[in-house]
Protein backbone atom coordinates (compact mmCIF):
# COMPACT_ATOMS: atom_id res chain seq x y z
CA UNK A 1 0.00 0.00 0.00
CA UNK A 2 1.17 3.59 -1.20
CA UNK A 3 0.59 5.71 1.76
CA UNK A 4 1.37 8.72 -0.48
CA UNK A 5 -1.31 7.79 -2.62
CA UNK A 6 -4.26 7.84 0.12
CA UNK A 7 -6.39 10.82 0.05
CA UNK A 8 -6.01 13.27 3.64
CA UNK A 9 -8.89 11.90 4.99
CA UNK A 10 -7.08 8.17 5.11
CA UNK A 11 -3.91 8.86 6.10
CA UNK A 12 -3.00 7.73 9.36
CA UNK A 13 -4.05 9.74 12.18
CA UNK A 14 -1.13 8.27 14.87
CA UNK A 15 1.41 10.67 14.62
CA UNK A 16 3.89 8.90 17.24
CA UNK A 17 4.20 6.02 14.74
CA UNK A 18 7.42 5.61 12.72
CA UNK A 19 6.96 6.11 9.04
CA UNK A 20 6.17 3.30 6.61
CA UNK A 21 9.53 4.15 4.60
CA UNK A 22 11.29 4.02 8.41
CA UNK A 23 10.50 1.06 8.63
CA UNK A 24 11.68 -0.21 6.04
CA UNK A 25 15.21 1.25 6.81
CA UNK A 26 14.73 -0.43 10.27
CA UNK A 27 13.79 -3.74 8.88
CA UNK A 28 16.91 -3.58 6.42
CA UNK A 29 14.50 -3.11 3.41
CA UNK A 30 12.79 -6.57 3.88
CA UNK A 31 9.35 -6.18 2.44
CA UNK A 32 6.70 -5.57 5.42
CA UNK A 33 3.83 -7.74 5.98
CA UNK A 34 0.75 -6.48 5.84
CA UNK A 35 -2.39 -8.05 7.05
CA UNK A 36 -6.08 -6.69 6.90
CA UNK A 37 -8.70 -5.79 9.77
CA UNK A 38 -11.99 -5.11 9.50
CA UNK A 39 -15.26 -4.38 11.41
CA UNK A 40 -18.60 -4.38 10.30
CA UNK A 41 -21.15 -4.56 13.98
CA UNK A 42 -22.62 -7.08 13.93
CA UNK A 43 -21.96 -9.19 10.74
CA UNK A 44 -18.07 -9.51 10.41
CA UNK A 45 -15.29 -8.52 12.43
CA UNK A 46 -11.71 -9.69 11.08
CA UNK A 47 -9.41 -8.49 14.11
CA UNK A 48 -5.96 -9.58 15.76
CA UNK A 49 -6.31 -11.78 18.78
CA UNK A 50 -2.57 -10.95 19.86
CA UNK A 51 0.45 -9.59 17.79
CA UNK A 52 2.27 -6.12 17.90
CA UNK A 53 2.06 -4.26 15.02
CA UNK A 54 4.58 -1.88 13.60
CA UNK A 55 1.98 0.84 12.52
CA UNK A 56 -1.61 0.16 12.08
CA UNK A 57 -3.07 2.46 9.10
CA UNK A 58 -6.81 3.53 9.31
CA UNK A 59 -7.85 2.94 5.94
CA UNK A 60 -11.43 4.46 6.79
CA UNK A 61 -14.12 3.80 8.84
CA UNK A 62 -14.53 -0.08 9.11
CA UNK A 63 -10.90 -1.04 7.90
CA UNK A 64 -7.49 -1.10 9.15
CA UNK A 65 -4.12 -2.39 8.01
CA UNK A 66 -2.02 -3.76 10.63
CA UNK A 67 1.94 -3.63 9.57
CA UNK A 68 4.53 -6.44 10.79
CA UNK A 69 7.89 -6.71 10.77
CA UNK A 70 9.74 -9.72 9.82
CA UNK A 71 9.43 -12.84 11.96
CA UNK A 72 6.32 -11.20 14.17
CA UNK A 73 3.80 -13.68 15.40
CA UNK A 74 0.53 -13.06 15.49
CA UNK A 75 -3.10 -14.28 15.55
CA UNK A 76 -5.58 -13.10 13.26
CA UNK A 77 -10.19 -13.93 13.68
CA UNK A 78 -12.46 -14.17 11.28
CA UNK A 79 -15.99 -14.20 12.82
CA UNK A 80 -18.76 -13.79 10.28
CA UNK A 81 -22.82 -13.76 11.35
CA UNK A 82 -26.00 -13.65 9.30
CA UNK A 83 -29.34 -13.07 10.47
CA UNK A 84 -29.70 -16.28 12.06
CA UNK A 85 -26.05 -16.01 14.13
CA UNK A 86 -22.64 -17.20 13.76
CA UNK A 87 -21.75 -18.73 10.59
CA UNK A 88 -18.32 -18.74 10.58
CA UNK A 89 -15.69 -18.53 13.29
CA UNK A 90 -11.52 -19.03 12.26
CA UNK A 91 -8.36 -18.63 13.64
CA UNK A 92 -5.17 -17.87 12.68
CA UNK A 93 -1.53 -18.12 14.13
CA UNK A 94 0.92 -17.15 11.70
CA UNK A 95 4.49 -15.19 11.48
CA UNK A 96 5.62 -12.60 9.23
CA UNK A 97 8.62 -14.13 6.77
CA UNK A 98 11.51 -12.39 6.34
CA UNK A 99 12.49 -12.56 1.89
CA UNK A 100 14.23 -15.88 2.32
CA UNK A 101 11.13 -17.66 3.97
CA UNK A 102 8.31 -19.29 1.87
CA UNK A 103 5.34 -18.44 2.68
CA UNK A 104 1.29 -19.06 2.37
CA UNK A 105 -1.00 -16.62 0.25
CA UNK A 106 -3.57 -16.03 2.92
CA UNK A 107 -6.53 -14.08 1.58
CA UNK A 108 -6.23 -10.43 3.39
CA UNK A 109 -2.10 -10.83 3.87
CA UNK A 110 0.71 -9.32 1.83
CA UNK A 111 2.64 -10.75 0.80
CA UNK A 112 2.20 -13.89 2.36
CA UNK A 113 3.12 -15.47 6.00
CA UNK A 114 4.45 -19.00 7.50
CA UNK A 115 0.73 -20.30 8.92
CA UNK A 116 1.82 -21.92 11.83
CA UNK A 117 -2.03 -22.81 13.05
CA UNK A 118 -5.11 -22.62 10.75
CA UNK A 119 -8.36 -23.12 13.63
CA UNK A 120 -12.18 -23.68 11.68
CA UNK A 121 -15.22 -23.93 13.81
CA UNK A 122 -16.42 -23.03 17.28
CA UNK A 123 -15.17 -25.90 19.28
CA UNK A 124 -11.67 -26.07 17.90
CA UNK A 125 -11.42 -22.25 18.44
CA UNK A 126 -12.36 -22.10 21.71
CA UNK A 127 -10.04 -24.19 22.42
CA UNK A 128 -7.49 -22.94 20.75
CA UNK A 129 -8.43 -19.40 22.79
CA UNK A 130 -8.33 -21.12 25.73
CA UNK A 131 -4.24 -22.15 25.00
CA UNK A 132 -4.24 -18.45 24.46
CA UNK A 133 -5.62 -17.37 28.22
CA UNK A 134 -3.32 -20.17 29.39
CA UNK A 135 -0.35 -18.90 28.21
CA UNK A 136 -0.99 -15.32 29.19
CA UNK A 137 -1.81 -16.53 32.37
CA UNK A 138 1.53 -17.46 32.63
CA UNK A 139 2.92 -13.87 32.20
CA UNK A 140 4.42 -14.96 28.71
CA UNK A 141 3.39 -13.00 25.16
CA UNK A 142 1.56 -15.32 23.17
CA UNK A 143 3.59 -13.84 19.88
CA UNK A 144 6.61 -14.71 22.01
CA UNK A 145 5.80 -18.35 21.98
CA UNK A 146 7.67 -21.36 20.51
CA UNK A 147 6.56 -21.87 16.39
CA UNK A 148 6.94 -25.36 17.50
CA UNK A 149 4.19 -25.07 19.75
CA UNK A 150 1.36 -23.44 17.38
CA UNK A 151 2.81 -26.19 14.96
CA UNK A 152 2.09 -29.18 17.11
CA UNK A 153 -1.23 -27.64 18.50
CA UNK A 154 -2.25 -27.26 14.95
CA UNK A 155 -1.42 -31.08 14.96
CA UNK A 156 -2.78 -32.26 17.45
CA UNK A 157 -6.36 -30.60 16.32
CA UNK A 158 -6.02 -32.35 12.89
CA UNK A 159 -5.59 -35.81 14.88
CA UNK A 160 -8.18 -34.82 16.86
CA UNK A 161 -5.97 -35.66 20.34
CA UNK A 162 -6.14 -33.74 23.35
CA UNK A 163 -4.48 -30.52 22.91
CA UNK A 164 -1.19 -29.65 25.23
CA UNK A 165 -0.37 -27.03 27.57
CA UNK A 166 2.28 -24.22 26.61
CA UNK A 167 3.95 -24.47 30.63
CA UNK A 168 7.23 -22.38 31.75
CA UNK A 169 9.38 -25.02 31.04
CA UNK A 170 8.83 -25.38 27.66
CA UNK A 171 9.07 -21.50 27.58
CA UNK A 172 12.44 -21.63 29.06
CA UNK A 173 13.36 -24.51 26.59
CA UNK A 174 12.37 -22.42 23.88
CA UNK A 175 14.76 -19.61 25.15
CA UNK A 176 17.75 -21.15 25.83
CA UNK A 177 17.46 -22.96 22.36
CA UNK A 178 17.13 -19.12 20.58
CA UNK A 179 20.09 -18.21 22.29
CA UNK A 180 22.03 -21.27 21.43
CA UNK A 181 21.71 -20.60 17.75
């Protein structure tokens, strides 16, 4: 997205944020990832569950674009209603590539991102939300979790096994091991 190109009324109205050309310097001119919000009461609402964007861009009234940096984690819902209630509830773990990464064409992500947990339904995200609490309940950043962990989550929903606990230890595991390499 051309922030140049969007009329006054569009451009973004946080002025502590860094510029989308800063960031760009800062992220050694890796492309950004970009990933779509949205919310329309009460029929559709396509927000981040956790994740710290760079800049978030009001694009106007019911749409924002969220801006990552690479290797971010984040989680994105889709929850979609019709007259009659929910039709559609999904979730989303995924992490911003750096150039060298592949990555997944996700509908409502540019360019693309490493999908790390794809959640469909109400009873598989629910649970998948309630990993979420657990871990935050924990004092740790869910975007500061193991990739491993969303991976074998995302697993274990396929297989349809009981789903495992993110705990301190495996936390601490997953820190040492950064360090390491």
């Amino acid at each position: 997205m051309n922030v140049s190109a969007l009329p006054a009324a569009h451009a973004p109205t946080a002025t502590s944020q860094p510029a989308l050309s800063t960031l760009a310097v800062q992220a050694g001119n890796v492309p950004l990832t970009r990933v779509s919000l949205a919310y329309i009461e009460p029929r559709f609402k396509l927000y981040l569950r956790f994740g710290e964007p760079a800049r978030t861009l009001q694009l106007d009234r019911w749409r924002r674009c969220a801006v990552f940096l690479p290797n971010a984690m984040l989680c994105r819902i889709r929850w979609q209603a019709n007259d009659y209630g929910r039709i559609r509830w999904q979730l989303m773990v995924m992490q911003a590539a750096t150039p060298l990464d592949a990555v997944q064409r996700i509908p409502g992500v540019q360019p693309g991102a490493r999908l790390l947990l794809h959640a469909e339904g109400d009873a598989n995200v629910r649970a998948v939300l309630k990993r979420i609490d657990g871990i935050e309940a924990l004092g740790i950043a869910p975007a500061a979790t193991s990739p491993a962990y969303w991976h074998t989550l995302a697993n274990r929903l396929a297989a349809r096994s009981p789903l495992p606990e993110y705990t301190a230890e495996r936390h601490a595991a997953w820190l040492a091991g950064k360090v390491l390499s």
